[in-house]
Protein backbone atom coordinates (compact mmCIF):
# COMPACT_ATOMS: atom_id res chain seq x y z
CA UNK A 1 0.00 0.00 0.00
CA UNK A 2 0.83 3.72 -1.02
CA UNK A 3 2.23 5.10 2.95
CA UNK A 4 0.22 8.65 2.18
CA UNK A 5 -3.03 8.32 -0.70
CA UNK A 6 -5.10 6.00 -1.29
CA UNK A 7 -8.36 5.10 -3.30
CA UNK A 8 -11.10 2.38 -3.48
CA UNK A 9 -12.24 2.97 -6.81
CA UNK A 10 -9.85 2.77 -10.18
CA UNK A 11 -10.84 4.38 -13.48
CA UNK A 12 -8.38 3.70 -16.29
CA UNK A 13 -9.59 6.26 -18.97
CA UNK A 14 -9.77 5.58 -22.62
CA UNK A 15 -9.68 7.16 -25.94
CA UNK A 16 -11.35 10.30 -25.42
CA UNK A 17 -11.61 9.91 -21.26
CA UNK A 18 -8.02 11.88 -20.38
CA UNK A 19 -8.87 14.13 -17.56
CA UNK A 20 -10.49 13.68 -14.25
CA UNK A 21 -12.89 16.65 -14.21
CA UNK A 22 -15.46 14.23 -12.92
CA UNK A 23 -14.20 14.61 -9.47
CA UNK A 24 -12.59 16.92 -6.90
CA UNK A 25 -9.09 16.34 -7.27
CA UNK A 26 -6.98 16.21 -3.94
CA UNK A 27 -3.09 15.10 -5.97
CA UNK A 28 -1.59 14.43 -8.42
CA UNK A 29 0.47 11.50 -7.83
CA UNK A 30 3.57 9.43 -9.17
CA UNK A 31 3.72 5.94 -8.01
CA UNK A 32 6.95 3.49 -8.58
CA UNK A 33 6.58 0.59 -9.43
CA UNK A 34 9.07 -2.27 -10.36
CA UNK A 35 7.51 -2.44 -13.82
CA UNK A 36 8.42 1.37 -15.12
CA UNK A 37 6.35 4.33 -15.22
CA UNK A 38 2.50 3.99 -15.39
CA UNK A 39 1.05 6.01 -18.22
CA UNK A 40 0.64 9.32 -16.41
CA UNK A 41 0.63 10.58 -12.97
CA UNK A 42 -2.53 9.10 -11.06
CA UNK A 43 -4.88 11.93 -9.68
CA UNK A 44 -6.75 10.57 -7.07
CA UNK A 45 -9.85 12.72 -5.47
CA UNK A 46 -13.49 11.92 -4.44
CA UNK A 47 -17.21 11.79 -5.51
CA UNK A 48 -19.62 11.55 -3.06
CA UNK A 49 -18.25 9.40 -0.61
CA UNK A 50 -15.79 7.26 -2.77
CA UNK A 51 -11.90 7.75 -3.08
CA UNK A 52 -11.23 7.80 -6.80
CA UNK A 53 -7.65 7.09 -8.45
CA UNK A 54 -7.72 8.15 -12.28
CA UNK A 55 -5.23 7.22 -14.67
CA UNK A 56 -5.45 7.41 -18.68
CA UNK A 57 -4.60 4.94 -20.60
CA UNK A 58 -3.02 6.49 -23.28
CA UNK A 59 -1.48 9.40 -21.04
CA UNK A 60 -2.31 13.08 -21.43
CA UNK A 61 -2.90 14.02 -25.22
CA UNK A 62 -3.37 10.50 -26.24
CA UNK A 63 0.72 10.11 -26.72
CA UNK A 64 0.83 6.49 -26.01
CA UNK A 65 -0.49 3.76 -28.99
CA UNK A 66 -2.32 0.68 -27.62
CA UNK A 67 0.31 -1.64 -27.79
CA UNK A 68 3.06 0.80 -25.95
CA UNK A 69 0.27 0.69 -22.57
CA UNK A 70 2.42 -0.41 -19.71
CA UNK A 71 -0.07 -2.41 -18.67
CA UNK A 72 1.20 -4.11 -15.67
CA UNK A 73 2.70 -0.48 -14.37
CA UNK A 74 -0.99 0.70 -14.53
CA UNK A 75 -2.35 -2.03 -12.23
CA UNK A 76 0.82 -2.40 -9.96
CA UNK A 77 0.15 1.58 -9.46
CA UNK A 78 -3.74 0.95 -8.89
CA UNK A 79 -3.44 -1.77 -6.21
CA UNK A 80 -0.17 0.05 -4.20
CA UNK A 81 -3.33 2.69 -3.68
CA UNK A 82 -5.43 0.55 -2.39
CA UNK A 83 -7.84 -0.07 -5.47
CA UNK A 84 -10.14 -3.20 -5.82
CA UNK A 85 -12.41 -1.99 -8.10
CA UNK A 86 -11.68 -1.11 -11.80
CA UNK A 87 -14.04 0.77 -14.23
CA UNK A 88 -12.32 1.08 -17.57
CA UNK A 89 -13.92 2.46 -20.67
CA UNK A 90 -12.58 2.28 -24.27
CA UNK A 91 -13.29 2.61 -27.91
CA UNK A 92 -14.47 0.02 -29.65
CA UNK A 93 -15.44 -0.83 -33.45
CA UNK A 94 -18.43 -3.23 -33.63
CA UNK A 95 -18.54 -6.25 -35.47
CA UNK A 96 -22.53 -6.86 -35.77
CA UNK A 97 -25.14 -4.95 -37.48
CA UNK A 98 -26.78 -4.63 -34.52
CA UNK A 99 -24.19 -3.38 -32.40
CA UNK A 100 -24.37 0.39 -33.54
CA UNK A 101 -22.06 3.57 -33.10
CA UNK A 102 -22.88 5.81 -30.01
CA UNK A 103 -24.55 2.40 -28.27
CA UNK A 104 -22.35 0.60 -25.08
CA UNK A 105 -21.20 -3.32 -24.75
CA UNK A 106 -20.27 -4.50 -21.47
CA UNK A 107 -18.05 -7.33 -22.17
CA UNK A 108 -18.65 -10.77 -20.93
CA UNK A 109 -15.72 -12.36 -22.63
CA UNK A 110 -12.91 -11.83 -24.93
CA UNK A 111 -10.94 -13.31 -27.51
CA UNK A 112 -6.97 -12.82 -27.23
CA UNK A 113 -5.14 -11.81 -30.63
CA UNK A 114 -2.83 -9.49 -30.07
CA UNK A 115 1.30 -10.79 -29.59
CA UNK A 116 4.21 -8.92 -27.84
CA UNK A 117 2.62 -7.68 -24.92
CA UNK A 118 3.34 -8.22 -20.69
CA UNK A 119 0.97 -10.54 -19.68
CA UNK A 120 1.17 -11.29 -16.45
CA UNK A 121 3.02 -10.25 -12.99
CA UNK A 122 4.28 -14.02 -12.78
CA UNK A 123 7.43 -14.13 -15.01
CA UNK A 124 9.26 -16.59 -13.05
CA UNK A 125 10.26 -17.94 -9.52
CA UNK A 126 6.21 -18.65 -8.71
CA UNK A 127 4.16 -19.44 -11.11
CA UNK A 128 0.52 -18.24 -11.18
CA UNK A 129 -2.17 -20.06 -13.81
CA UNK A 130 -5.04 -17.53 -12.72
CA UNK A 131 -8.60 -18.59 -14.57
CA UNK A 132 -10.34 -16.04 -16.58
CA UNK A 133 -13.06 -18.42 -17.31
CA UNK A 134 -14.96 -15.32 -16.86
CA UNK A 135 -12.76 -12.62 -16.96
CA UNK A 136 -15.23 -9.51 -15.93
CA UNK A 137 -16.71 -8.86 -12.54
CA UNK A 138 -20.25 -10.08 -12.57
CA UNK A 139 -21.07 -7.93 -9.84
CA UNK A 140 -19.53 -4.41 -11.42
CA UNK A 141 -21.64 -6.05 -14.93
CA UNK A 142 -24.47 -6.35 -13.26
CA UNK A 143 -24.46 -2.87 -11.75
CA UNK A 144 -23.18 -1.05 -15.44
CA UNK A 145 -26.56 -2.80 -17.01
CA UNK A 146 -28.53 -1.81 -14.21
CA UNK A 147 -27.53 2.07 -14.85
CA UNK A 148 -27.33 1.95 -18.27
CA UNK A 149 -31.16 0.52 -18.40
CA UNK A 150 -31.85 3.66 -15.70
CA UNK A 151 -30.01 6.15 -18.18
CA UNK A 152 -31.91 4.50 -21.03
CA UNK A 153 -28.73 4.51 -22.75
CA UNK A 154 -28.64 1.28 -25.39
CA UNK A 155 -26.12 -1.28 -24.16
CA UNK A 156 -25.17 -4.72 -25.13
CA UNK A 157 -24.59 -7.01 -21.83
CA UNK A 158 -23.39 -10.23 -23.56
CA UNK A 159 -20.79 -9.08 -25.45
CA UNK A 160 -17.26 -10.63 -27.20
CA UNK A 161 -14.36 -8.35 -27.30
CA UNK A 162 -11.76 -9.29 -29.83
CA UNK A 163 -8.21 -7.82 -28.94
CA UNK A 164 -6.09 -7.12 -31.57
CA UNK A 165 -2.70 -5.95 -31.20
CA UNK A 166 -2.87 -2.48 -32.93
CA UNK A 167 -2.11 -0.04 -33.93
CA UNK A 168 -2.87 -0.50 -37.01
CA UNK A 169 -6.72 -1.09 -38.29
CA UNK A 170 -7.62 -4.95 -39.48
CA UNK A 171 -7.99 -5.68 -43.08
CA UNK A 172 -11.07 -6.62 -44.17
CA UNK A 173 -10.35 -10.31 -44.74
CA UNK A 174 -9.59 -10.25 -40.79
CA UNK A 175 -12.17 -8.45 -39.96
CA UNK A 176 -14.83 -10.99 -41.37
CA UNK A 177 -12.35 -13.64 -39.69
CA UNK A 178 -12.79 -12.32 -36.80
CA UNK A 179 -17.01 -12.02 -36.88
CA UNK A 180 -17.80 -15.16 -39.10
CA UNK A 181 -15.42 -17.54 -37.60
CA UNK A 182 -14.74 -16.61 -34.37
CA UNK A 183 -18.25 -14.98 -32.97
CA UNK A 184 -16.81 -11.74 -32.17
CA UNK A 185 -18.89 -8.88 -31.85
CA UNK A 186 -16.78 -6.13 -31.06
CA UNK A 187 -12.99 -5.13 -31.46
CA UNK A 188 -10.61 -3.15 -29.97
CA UNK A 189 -7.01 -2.97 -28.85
CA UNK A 190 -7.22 -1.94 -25.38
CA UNK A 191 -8.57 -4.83 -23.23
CA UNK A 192 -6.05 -7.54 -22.86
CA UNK A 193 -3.56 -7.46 -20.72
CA UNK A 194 -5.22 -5.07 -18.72
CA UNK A 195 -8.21 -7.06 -17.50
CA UNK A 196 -5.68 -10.63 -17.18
CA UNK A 197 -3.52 -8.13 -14.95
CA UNK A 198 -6.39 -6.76 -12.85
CA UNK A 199 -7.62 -9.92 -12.23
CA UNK A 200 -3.69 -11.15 -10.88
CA UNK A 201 -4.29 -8.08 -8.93
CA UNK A 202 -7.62 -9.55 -7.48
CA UNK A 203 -8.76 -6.28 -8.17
CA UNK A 204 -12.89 -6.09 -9.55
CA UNK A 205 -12.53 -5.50 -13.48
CA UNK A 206 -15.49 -3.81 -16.28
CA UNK A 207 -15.06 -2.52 -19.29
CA UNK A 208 -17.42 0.07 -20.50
CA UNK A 209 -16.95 -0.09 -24.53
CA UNK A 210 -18.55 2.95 -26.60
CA UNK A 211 -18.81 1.66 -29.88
CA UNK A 212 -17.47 4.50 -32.43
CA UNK A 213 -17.63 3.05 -35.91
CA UNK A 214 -18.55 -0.58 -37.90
CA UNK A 215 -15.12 -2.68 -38.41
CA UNK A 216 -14.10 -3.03 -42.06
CA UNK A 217 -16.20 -6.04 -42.49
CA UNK A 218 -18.73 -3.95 -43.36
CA UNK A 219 -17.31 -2.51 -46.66
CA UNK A 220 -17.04 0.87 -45.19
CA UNK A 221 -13.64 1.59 -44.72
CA UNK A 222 -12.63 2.46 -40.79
CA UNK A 223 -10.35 5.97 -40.41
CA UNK A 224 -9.26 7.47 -37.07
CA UNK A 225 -11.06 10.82 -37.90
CA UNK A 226 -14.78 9.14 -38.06
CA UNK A 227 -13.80 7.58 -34.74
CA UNK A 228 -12.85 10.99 -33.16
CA UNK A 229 -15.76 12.53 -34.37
CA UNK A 230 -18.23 9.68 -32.83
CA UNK A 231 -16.25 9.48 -29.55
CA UNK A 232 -16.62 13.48 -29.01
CA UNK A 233 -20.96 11.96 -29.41
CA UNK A 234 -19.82 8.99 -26.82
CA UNK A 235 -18.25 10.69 -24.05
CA UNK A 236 -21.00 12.17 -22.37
CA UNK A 237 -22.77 8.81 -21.78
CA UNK A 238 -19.99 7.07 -20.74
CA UNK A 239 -19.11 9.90 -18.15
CA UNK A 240 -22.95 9.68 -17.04
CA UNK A 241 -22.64 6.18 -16.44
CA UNK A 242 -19.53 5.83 -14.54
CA UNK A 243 -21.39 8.61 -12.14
CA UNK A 244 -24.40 6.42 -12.00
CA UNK A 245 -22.33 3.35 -11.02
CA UNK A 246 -20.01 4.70 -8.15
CA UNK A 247 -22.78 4.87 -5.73
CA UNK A 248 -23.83 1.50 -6.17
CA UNK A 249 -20.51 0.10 -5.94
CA UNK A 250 -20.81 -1.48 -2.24
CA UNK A 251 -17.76 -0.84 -0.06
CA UNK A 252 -17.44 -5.14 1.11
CA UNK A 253 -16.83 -7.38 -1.92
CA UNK A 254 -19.48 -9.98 -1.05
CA UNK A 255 -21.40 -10.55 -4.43
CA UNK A 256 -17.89 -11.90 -6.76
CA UNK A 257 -15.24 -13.88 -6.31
CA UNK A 258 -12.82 -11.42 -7.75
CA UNK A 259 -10.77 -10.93 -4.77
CA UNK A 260 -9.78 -14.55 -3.76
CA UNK A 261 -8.68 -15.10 -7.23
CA UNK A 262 -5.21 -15.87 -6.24
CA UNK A 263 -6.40 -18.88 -3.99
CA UNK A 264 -6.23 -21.68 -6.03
CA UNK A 265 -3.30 -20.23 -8.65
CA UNK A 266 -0.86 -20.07 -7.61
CA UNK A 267 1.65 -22.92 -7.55
């Protein structure tokens, strides 16, 4: 644990989510950690009666591509302050008709393609095989649906997230790979380690994924300037959410299983 801040509640923010505004920021702080420098310094405040530790993803200004993230620095950081819960929105392209720009998924699984990354806090000495039969919190799920029904915002709660390494776009041929033969239903480059690493961290893991654009599956070809301009629509509901859920976030972890991952892993 962190000897002076601390927080209860992580929120790693994504493509368009850089600043903190959300909530009355005490500090800005740098935390060490033996895996490098997280992304950014880690601004911790409160809202309502929740301690809240920020961090973005991509650092301020969006400097940092997706497969640059230190990933394991970001959740080392998060648990040394005392975090156990982690909200995490993201950007996502969707791989179903259905699934339509400005709408959320709340992923109940994923689907693991991307290839040079840290994956784990294990590299050697003991050896952890931690499941992520499921790989979200059910509990932190369960509360994001029951918001975004109250916010009558459209989200998707059973959900596939297909990780690709980035950070380049697929081609189409992998795109329709990746929704005809594999079941995908969204894509993104964000999501794995992060939520592998969170759950070594028996730390409480959602992802919140605004859906931005249709995948290249769909014959219309994906560009990073469509994407901006959808996110800039997306922001607002994802912020509105995230303030719905921290209320309902209960301060004992009683309704998961999250925190006792580690019991039967390690070896």
């Amino acid at each position: 644990m962190h000897k002076k801040y601390s927080a209860d509640i992580g929120i790693i923010g994504g493509t368009g989510i850089y600043t903190a505004e959300l909530f009355g920021i005490d500090k800005k702080v740098k935390v060490y950690t033996p895996y490098g420098q997280p992304s950014d310094l880690i601004n911790i405040g409160e809202f309502g009666a929740r301690r809240i530790a920020f961090i973005p993803r991509h650092g301020r200004g969006h400097t940092i591509p997706p497969h640059r993230i230190n990933n394991r620095a970001n959740i080392w950081a998060l648990r040394e302050l005392g975090v156990t819960r982690i909200i995490a929105p993201s950007a996502v392209g969707s791989l179903r008709h259905e699934y339509k720009p400005g709408e959320i998924a709340i992923p109940d699984q994923f689907i693991d393609f991307t290839k040079k990354r840290e994956y784990t806090f294990y590299d050697g000495g003991e050896i952890c095989h931690v499941s992520v039969a499921d790989p979200f919190c059910n509990d932190l799920r369960n509360i994001a649906i029951q918001c975004a029904t109250k916010l009558k915002n459209i989200a998707h709660p059973r959900v596939t997230y297909l990780c690709i390494e980035g950070p380049r776009f697929s081609t189409k041929a992998e795109s329709r790979l990746f929704r005809e033969a594999f079941g995908s239903d969204i894509i993104g480059m964000t999501l794995v380690p992060e939520c592998v690493l969170a759950r070594e961290a028996e730390i409480c893991y959602v992802s919140l994924s605004t859906i931005t654009d249709y995948d290249v599956w769909s014959e219309s070809p994906v560009n990073s300037k469509d994407i901006i301009e959808q996110l800039s629509k997306n922001v607002q509901s994802t912020r509105d959410l995230i303030t719905e859920m921290i209320p309902l976030i209960p301060n004992e972890r009683t309704r998961c299983s999250c925190g006792r991952a580690l019991a039967e892993s390690l070896l």
